[in-house]
Protein backbone atom coordinates (compact mmCIF):
# COMPACT_ATOMS: atom_id res chain seq x y z
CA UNK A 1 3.99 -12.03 -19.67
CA UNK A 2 3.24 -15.31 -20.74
CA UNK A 3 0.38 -17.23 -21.43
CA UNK A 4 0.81 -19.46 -18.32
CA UNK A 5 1.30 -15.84 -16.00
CA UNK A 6 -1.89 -14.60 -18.02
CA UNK A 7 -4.14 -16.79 -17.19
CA UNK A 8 -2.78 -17.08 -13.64
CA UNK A 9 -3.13 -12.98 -13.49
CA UNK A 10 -6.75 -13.49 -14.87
CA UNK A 11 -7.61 -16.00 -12.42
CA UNK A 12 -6.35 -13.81 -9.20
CA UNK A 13 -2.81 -16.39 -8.28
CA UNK A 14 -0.58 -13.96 -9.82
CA UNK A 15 -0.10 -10.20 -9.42
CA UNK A 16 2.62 -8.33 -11.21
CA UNK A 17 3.87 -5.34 -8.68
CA UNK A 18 6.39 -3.23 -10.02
CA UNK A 19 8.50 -1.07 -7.58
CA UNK A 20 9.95 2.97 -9.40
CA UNK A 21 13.10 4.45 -8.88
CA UNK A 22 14.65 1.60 -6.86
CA UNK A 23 17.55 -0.86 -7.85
CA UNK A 24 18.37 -4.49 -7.06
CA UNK A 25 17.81 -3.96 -3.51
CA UNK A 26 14.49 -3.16 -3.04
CA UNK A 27 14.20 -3.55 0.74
CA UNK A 28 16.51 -0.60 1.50
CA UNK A 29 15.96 1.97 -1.73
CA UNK A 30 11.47 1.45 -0.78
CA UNK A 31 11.49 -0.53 2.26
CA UNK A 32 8.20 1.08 3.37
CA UNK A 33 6.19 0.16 -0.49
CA UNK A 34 7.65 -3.41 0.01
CA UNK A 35 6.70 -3.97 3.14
CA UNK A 36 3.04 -2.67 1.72
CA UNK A 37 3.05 -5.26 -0.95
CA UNK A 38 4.36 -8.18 1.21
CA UNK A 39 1.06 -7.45 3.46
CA UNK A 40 -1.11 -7.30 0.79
CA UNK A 41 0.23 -10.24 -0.37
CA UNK A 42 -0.67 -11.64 3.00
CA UNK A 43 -4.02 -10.58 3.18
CA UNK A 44 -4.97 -11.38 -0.30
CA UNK A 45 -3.96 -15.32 0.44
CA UNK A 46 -5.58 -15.26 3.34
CA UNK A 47 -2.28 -16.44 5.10
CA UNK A 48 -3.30 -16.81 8.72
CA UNK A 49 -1.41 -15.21 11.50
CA UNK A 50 -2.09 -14.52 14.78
CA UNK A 51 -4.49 -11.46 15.85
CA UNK A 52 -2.22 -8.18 16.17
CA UNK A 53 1.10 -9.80 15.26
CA UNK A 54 3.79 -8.22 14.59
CA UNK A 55 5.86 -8.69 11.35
CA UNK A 56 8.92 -7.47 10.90
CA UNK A 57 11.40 -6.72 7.88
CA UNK A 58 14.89 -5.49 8.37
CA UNK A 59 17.04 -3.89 5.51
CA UNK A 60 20.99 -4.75 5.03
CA UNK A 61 21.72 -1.49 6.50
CA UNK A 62 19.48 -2.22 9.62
CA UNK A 63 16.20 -0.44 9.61
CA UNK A 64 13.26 -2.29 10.35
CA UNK A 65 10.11 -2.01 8.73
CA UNK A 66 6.85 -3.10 10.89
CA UNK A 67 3.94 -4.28 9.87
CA UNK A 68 1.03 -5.27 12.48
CA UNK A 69 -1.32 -7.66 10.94
């Protein structure tokens, strides 16, 4: 990383997640540990949804991944 992405990581804006044993499509080879990071990602910003909402994330091939936030 770079000093910019350093100091970001150090100051909690930036987390560096890397995904194993998956290639450029993430979303179908882990769709489950992706989904897992995207709601982290929610939670961690504090991005406001509504109580018990449903999320949902849907692979090329067509399975759905659902998060309830």
């Amino acid at each position: 990383m770079d000093k910019e992405l350093t100091i970001a990581q150090m100051m909690g804006k930036f987390k560096l997640v890397s995904f194993t044993d998956v290639g450029h499509t993430i979303q179908e080879d882990d769709p489950e540990n992706l989904a897992r990071g995207i709601k982290d990602f929610i939670d961690t910003f504090k991005i406001k949804t509504k109580y018990n909402e449903k999320k949902v994330i849907m692979s090329a091939s067509g399975k759905q991944i659902i998060i309830y936030h």
